[in-house]
C-alpha atoms as a PDB file:
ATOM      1  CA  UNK A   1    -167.461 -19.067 -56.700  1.00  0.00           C
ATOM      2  CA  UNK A   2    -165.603 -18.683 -60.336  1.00  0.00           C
ATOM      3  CA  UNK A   3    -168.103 -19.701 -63.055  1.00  0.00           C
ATOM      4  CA  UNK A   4    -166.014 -20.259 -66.482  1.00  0.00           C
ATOM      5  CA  UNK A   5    -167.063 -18.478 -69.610  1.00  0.00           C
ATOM      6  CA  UNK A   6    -167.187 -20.287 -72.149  1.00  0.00           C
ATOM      7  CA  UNK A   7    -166.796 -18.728 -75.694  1.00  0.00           C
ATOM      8  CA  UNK A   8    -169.837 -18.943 -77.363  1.00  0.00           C
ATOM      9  CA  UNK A   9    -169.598 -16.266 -80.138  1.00  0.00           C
ATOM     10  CA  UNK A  10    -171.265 -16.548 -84.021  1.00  0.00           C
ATOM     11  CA  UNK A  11    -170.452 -15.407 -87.153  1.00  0.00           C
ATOM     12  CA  UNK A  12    -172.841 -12.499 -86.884  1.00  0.00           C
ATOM     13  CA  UNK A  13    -171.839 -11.336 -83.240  1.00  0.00           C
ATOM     14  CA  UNK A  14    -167.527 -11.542 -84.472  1.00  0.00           C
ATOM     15  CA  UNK A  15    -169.040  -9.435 -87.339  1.00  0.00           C
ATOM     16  CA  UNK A  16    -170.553  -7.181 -85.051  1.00  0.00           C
ATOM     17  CA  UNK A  17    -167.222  -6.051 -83.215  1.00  0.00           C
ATOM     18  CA  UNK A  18    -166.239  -4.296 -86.799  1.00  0.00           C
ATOM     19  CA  UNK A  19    -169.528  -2.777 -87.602  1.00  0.00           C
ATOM     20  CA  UNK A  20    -170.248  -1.223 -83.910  1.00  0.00           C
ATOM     21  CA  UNK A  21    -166.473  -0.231 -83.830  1.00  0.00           C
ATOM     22  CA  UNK A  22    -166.827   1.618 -87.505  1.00  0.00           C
ATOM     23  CA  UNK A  23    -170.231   3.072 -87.121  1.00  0.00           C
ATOM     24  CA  UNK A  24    -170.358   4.252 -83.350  1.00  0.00           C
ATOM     25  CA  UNK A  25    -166.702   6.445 -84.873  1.00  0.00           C
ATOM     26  CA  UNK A  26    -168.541   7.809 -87.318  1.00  0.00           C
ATOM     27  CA  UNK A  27    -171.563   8.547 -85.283  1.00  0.00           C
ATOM     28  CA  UNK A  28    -169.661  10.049 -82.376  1.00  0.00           C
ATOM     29  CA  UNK A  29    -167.284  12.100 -84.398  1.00  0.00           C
ATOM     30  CA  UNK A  30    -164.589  10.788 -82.135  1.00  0.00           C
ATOM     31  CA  UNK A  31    -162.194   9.582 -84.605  1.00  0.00           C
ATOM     32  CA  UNK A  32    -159.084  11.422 -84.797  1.00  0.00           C
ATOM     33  CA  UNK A  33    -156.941  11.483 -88.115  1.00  0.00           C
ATOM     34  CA  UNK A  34    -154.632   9.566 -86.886  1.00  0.00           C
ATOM     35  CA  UNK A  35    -157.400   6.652 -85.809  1.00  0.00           C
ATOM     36  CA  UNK A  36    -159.050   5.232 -88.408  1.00  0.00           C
ATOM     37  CA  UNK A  37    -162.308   2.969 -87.875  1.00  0.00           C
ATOM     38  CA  UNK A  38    -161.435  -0.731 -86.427  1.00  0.00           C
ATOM     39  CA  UNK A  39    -161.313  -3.966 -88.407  1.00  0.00           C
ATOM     40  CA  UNK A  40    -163.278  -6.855 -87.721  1.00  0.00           C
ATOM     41  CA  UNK A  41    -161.786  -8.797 -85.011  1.00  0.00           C
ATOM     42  CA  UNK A  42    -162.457 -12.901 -85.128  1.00  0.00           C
ATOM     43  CA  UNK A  43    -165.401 -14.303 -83.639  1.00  0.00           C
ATOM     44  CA  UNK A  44    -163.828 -16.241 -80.737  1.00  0.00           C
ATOM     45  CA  UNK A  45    -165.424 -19.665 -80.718  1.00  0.00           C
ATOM     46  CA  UNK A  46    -163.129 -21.048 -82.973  1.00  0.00           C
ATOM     47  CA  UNK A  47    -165.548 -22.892 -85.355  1.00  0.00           C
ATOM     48  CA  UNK A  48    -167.228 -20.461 -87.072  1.00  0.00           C
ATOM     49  CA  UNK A  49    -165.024 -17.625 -88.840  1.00  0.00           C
ATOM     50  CA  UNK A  50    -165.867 -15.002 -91.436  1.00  0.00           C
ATOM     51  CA  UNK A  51    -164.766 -15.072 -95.133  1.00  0.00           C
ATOM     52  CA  UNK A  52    -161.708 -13.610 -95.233  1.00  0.00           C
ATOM     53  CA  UNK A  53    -163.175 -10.509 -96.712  1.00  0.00           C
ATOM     54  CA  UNK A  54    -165.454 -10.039 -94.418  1.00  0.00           C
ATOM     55  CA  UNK A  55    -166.389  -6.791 -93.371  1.00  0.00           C
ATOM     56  CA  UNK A  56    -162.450  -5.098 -95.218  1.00  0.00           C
ATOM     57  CA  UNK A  57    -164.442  -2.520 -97.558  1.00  0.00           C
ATOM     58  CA  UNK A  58    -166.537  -0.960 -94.402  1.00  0.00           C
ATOM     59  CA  UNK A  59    -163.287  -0.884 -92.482  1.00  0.00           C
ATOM     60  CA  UNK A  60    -160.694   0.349 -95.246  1.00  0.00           C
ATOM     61  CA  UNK A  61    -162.798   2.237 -97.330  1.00  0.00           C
ATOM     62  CA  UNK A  62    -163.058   5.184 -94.890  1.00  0.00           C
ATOM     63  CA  UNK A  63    -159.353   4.572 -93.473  1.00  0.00           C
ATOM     64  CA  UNK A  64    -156.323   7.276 -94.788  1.00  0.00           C
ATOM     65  CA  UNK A  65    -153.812   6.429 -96.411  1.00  0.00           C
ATOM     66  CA  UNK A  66    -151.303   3.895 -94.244  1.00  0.00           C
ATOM     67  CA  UNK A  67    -148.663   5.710 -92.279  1.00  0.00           C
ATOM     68  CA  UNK A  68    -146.143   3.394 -93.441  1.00  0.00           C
ATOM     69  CA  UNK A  69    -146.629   0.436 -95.854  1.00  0.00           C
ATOM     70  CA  UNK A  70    -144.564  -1.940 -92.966  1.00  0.00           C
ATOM     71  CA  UNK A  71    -147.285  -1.441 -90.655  1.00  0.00           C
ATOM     72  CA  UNK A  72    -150.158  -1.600 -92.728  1.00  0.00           C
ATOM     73  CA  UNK A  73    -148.401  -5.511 -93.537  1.00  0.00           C
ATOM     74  CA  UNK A  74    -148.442  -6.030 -90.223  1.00  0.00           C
ATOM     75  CA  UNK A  75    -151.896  -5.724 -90.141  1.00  0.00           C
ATOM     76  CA  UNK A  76    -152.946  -7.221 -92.657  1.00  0.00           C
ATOM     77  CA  UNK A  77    -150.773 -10.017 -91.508  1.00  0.00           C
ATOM     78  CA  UNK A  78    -152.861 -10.405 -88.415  1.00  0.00           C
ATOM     79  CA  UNK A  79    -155.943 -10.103 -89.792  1.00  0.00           C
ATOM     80  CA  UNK A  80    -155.704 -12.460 -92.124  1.00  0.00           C
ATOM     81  CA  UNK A  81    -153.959 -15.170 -89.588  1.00  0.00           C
ATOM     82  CA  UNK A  82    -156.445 -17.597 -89.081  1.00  0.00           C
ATOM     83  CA  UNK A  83    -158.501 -18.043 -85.817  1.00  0.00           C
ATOM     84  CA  UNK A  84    -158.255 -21.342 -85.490  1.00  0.00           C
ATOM     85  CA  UNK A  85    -154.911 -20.823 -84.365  1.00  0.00           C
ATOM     86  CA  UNK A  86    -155.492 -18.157 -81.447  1.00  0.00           C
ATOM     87  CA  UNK A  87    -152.162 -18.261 -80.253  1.00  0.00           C
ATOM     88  CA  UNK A  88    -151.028 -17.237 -83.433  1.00  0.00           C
ATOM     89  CA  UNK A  89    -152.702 -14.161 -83.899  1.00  0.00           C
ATOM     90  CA  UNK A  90    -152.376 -13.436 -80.509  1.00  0.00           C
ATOM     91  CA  UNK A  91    -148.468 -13.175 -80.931  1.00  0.00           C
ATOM     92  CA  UNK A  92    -148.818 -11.596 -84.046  1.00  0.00           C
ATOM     93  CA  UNK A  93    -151.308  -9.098 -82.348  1.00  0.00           C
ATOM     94  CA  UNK A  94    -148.621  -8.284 -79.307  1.00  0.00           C
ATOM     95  CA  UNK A  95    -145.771  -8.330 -81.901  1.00  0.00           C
ATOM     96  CA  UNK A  96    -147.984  -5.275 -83.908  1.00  0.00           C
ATOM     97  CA  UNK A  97    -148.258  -3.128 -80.604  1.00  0.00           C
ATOM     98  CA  UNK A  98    -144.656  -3.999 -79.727  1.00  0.00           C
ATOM     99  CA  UNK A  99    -143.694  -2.649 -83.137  1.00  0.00           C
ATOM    100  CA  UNK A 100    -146.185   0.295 -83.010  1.00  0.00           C
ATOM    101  CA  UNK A 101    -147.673   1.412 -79.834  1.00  0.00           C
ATOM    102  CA  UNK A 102    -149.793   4.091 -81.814  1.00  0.00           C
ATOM    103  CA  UNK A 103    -150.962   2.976 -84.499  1.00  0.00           C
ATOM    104  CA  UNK A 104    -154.428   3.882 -86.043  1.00  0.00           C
ATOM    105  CA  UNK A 105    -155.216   0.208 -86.254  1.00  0.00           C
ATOM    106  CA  UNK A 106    -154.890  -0.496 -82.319  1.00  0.00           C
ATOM    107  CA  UNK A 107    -158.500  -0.396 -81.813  1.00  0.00           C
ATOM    108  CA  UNK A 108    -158.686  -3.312 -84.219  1.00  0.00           C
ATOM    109  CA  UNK A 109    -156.351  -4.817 -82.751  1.00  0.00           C
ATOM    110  CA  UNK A 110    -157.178  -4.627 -78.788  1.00  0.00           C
ATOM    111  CA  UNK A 111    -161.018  -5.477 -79.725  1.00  0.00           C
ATOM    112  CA  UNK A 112    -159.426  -8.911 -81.487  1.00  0.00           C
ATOM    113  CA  UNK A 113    -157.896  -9.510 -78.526  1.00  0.00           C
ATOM    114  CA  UNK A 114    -160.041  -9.010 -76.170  1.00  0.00           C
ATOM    115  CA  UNK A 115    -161.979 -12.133 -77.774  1.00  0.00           C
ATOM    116  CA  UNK A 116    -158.711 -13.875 -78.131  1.00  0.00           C
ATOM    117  CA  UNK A 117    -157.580 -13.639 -74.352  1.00  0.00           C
ATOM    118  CA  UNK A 118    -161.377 -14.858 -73.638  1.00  0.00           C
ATOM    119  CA  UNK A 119    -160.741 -17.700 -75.941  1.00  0.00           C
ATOM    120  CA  UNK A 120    -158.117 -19.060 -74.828  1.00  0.00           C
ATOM    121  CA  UNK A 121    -158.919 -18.202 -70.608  1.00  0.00           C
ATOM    122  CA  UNK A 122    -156.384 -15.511 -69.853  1.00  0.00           C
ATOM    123  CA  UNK A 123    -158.950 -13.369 -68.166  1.00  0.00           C
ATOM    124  CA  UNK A 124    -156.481 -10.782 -66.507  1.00  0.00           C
ATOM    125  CA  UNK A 125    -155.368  -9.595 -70.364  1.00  0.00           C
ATOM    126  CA  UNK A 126    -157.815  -9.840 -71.662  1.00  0.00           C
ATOM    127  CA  UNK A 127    -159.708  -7.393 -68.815  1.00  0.00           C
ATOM    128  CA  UNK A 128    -156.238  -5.020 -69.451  1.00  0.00           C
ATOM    129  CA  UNK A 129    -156.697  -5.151 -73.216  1.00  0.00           C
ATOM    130  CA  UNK A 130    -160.556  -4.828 -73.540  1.00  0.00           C
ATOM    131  CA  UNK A 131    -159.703  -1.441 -71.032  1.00  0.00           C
ATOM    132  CA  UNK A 132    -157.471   0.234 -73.425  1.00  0.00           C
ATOM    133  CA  UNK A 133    -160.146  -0.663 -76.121  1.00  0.00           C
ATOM    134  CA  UNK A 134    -162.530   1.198 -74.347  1.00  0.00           C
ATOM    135  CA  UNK A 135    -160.751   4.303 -73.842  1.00  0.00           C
ATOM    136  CA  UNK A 136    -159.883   4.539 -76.874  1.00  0.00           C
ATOM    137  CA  UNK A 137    -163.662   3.189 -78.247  1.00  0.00           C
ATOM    138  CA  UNK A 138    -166.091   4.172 -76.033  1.00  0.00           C
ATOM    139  CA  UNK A 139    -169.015   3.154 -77.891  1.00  0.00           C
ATOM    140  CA  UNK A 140    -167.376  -0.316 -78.521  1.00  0.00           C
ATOM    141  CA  UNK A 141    -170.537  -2.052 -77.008  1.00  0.00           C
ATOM    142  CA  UNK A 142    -169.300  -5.783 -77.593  1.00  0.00           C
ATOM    143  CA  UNK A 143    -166.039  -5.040 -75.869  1.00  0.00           C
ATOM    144  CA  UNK A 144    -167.887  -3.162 -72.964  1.00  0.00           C
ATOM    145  CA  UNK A 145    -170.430  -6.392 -72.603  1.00  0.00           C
ATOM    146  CA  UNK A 146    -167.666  -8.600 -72.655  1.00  0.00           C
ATOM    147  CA  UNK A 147    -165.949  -7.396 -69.956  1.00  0.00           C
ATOM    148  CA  UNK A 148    -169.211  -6.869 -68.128  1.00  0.00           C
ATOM    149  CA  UNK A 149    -169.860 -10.675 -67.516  1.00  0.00           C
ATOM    150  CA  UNK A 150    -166.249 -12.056 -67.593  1.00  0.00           C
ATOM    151  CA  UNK A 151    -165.168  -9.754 -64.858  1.00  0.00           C
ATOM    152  CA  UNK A 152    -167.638 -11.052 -62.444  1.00  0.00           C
ATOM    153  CA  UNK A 153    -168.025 -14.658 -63.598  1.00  0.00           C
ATOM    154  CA  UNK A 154    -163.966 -14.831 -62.860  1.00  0.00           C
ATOM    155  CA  UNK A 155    -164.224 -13.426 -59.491  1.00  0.00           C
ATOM    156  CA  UNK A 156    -163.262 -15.222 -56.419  1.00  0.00           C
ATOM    157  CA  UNK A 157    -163.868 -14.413 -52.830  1.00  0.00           C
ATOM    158  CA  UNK A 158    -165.815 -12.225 -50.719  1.00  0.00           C
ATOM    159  CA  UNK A 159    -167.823  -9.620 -53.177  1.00  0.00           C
ATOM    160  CA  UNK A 160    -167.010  -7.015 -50.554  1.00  0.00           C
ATOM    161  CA  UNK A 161    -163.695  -7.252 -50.644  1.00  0.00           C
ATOM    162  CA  UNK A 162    -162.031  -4.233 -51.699  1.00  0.00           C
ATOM    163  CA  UNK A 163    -160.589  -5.458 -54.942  1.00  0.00           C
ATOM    164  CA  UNK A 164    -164.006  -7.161 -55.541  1.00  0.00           C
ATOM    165  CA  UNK A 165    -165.763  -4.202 -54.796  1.00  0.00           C
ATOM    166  CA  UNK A 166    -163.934  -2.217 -57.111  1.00  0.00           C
ATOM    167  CA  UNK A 167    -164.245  -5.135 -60.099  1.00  0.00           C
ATOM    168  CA  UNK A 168    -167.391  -5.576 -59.603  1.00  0.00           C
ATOM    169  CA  UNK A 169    -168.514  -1.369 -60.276  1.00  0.00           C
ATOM    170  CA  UNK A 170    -166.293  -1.691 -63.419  1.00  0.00           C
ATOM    171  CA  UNK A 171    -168.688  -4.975 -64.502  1.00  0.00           C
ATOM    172  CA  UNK A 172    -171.993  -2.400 -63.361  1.00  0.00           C
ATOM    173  CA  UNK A 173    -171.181   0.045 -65.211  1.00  0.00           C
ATOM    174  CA  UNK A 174    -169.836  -1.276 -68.415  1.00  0.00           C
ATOM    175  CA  UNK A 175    -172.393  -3.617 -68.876  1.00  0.00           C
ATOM    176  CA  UNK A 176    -174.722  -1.077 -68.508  1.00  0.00           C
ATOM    177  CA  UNK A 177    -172.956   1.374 -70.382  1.00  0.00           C
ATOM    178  CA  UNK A 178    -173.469  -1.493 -73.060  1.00  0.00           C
ATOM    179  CA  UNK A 179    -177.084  -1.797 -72.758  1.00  0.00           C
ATOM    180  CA  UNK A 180    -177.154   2.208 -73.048  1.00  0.00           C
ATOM    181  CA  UNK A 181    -175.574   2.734 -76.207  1.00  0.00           C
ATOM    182  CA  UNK A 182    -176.691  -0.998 -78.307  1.00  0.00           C
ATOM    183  CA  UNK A 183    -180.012  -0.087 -79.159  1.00  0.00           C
ATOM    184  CA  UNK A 184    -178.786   3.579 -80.841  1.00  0.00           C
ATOM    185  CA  UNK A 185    -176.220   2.152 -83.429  1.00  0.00           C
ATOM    186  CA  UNK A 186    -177.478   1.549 -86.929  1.00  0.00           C
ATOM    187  CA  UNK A 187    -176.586  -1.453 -88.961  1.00  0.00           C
ATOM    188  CA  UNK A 188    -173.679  -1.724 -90.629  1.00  0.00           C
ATOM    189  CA  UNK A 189    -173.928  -1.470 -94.264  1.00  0.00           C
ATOM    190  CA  UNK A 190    -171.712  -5.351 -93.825  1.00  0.00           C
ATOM    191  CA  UNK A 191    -174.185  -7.268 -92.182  1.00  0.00           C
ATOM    192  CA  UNK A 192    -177.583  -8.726 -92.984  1.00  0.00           C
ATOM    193  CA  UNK A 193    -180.319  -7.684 -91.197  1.00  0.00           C
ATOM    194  CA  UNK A 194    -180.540 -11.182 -89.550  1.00  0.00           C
ATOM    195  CA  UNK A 195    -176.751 -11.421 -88.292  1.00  0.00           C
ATOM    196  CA  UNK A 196    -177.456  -7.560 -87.354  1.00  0.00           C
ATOM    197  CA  UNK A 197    -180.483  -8.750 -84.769  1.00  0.00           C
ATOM    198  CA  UNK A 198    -178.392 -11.747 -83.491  1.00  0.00           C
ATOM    199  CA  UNK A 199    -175.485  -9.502 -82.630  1.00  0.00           C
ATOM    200  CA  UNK A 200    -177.014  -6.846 -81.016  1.00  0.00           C
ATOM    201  CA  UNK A 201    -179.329  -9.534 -79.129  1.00  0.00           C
ATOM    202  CA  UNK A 202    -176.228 -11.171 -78.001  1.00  0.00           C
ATOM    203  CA  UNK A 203    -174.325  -8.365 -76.934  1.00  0.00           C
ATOM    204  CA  UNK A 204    -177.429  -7.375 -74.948  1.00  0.00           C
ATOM    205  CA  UNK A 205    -177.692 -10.548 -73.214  1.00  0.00           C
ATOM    206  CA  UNK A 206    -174.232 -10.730 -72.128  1.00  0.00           C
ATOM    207  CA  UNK A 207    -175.129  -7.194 -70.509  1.00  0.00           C
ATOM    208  CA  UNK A 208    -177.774  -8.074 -68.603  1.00  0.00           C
ATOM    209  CA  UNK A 209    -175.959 -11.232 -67.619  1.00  0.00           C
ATOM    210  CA  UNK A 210    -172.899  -9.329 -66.205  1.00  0.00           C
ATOM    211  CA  UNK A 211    -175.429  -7.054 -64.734  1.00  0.00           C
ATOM    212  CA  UNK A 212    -177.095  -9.889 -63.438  1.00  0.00           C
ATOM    213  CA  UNK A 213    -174.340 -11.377 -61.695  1.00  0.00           C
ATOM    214  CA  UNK A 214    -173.467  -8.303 -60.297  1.00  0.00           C
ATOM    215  CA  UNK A 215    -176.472  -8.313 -58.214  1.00  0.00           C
ATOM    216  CA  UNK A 216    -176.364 -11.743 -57.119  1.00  0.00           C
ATOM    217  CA  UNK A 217    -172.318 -11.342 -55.859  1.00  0.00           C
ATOM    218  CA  UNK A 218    -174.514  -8.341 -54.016  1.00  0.00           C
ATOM    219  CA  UNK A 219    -176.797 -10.380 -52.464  1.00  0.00           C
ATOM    220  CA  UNK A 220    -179.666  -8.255 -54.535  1.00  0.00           C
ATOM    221  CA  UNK A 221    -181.616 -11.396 -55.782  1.00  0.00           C
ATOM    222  CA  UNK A 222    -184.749  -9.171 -56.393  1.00  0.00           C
ATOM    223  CA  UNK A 223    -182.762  -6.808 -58.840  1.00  0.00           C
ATOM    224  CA  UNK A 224    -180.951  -9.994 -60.378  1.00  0.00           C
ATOM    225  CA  UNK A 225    -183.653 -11.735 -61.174  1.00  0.00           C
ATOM    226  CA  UNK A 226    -184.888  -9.639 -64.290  1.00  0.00           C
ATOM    227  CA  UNK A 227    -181.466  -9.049 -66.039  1.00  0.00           C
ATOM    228  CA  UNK A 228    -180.763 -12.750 -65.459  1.00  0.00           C
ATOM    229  CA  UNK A 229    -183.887 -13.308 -67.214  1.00  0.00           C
ATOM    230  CA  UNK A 230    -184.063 -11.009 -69.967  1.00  0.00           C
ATOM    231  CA  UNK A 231    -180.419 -12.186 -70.995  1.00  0.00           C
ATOM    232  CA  UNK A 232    -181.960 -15.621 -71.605  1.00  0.00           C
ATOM    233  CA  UNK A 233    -184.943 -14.395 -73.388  1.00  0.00           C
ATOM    234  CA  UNK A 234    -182.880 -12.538 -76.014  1.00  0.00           C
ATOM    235  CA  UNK A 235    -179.913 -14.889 -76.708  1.00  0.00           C
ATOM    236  CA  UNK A 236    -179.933 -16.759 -79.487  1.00  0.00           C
ATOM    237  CA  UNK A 237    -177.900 -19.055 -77.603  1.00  0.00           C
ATOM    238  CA  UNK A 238    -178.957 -19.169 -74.508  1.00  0.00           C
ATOM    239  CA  UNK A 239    -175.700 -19.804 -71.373  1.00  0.00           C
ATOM    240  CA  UNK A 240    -176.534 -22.595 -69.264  1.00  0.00           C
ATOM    241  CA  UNK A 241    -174.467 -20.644 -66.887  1.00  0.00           C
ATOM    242  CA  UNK A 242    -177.318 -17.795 -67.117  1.00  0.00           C
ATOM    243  CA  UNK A 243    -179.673 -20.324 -66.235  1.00  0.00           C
ATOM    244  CA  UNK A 244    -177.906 -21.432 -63.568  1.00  0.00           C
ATOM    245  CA  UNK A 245    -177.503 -17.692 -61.837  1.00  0.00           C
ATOM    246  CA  UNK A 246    -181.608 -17.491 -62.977  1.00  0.00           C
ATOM    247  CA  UNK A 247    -181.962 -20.634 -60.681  1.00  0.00           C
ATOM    248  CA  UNK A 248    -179.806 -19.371 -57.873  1.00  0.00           C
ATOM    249  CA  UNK A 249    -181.253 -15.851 -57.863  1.00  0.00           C
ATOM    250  CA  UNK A 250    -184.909 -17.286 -57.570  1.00  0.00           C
ATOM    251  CA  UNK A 251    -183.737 -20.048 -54.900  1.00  0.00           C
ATOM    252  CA  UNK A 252    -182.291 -16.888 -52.759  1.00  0.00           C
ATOM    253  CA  UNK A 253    -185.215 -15.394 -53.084  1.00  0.00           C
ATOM    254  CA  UNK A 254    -187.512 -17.548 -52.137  1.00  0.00           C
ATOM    255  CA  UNK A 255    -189.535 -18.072 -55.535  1.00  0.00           C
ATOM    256  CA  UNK A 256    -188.652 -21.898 -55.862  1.00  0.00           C
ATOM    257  CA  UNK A 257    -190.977 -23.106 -58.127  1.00  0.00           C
ATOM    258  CA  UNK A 258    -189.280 -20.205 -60.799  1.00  0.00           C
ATOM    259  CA  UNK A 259    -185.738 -21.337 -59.629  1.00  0.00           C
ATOM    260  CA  UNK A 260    -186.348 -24.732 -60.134  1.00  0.00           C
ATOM    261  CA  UNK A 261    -188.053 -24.162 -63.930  1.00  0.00           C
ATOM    262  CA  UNK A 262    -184.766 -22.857 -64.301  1.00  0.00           C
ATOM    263  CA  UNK A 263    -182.394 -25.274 -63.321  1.00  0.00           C
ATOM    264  CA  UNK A 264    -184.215 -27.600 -65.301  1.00  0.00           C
ATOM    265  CA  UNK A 265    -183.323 -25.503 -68.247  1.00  0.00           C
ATOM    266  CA  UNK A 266    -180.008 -25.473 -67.423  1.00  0.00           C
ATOM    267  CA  UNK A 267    -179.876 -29.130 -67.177  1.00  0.00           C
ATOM    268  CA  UNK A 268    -181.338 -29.811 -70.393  1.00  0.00           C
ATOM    269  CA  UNK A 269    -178.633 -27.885 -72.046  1.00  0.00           C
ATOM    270  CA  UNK A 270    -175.651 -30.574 -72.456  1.00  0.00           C
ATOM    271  CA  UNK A 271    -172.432 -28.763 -71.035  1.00  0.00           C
ATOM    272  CA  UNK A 272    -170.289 -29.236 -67.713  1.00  0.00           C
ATOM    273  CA  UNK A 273    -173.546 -27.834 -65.735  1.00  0.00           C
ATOM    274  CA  UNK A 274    -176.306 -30.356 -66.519  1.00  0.00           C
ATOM    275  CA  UNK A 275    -175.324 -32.740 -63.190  1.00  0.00           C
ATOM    276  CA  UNK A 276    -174.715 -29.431 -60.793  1.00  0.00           C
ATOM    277  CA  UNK A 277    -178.287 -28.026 -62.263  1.00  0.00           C
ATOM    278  CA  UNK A 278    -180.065 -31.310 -61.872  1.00  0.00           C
ATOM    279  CA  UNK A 279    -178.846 -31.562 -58.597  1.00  0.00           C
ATOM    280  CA  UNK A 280    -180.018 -28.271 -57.657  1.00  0.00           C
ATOM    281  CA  UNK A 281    -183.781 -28.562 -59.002  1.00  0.00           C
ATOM    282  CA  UNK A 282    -183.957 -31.682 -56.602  1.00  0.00           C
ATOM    283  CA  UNK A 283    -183.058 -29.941 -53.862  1.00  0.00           C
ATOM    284  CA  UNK A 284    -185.176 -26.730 -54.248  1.00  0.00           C
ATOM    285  CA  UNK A 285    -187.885 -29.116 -54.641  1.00  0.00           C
ATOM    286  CA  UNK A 286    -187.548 -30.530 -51.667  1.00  0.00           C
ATOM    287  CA  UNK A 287    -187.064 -27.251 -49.317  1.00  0.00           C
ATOM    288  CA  UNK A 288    -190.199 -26.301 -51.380  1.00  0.00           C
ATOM    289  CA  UNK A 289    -191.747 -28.705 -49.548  1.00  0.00           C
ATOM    290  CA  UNK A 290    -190.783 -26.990 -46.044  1.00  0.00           C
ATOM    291  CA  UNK A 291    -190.445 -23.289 -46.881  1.00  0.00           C
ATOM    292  CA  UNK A 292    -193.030 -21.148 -47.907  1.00  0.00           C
ATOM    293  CA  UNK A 293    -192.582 -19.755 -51.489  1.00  0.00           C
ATOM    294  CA  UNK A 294    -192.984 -15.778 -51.704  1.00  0.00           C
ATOM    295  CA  UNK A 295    -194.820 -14.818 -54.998  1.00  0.00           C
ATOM    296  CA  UNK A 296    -193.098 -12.742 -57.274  1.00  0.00           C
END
């Protein structure tokens, strides 16, 4: 079963990708002189964008001077495209790496699109370009959580499948590489400390959702069942789709009267799930009525 992602991101968590990227360089030392901090990529919903100045002294202010004043156009250029047009700065972005394959700005520009692919469903790039992003980022917790839910939720097929297998430890460990390294970054001198709460909660919930899903392609309802449920608590936003794995986890598992608490959230939440959900609370309901229900 494939369960879409749909792009859900705010101003503050968009923000987030430049201050995480900036500060977790200058807290881990690993920034070579070559590598200057990331920019702020877009936030990928497509309806809520940053001023255009958002976040460019934190970025720039540490950065050397440009190599060359072509490339630092170039970027500019794509930063400044606007992200209501994602296949825009998507072309601009793969023009830029074309052009210069190592630049100091690629972190900026592979954590960009990493929320572009996701925008605009090209899962497989966006998977290759959110990898190079963490090599050369490892502390890039919204790239890391990213690819911790999407790699699962686009998964097709047996879970023990080789290939699955193998996707499905790359989801395990980035997402919790994610929820690792969140709670240690400090707030970036760029965001308020409300925008800085929402971001890191959000980041944190799609972590425990990929980590969550990872357990239920297992068959490990039991260990499901609390990231699946912590990722709701802590999202300002909650996923139906979250909901939805909350409701299947607890149905595996025998706790029915949980599962179907959740499906009725997920049906309240108006999206392409609500039917499916509502469907689903019905029928726990009813093998309530002829199973036994094993307390939590």
């Amino acid at each position: 079963m494939t369960w879409k992602f749909e792009t859900r991101f705010t101003l503050a968590a968009g923000l987030l990708a430049l201050g995480f990227a900036c500060v977790s360089h200058a807290q881990t030392g690993t920034n070579p002189p070559n590598n200057p901090p990331a920019t702020s990529p877009a936030p990928a919903n497509g309806t809520q964008t940053p001023p255009a100045d958002a976040g460019k002294g934190l970025a720039m202010d540490s950065a050397p001077a440009p190599v060359n004043a072509e490339e630092d156009a170039a970027f500019k250029a794509f930063q400044e495209a606007p992200n209501s047009d994602p296949q825009k700065k998507i072309a601009l972005g793969e023009d830029f790496l074309q052009k210069y394959p190592t630049s100091r700005y690629r972190p900026g520009i592979y954590a960009s699109l990493t929320l572009l692919y996701l925008q605009t469903n090209q899962v497989q790039k966006m998977e290759d370009v959110g990898e190079k992003e963490v090599q050369l980022m490892p502390t890039d917790v919204q790239t890391m959580a990213i690819l911790g839910q999407t790699i699962p939720r686009a998964m097709s097929g047996a879970a023990t499948g080789p290939d699955n297998a193998k996707e499905l430890a790359k989801a395990e460990a980035y997402s919790k590489r994610a929820l690792e390294v969140t709670p240690t970054i400090a707030k970036p001198a760029n965001l308020t400390d409300e925008q800085f709460a929402s971001a890191k909660s959000t980041t944190l919930a799609m972590a425990h959702s990929g980590l969550g899903l990872v357990y239920v392609r297992r068959g490990k309802y039991e260990d499901a069942i609390p990231e699946l449920d912590q990722s709701v608590k802590i999202d300002p936003t909650p996923d139906p789709v979250n909901y939805y794995l909350l409701g299947l986890a607890n149905q595996k598992a025998s706790h029915f009267d949980e599962a179907v608490n959740a499906f009725n959230k997920c049906a309240s939440i108006q999206g392409g799930l609500q039917a499916k959900c509502k469907t689903e609370a019905e029928a726990v309901k009813k093998q309530s009525n002829t199973q036994l229900s094993v307390p939590k």
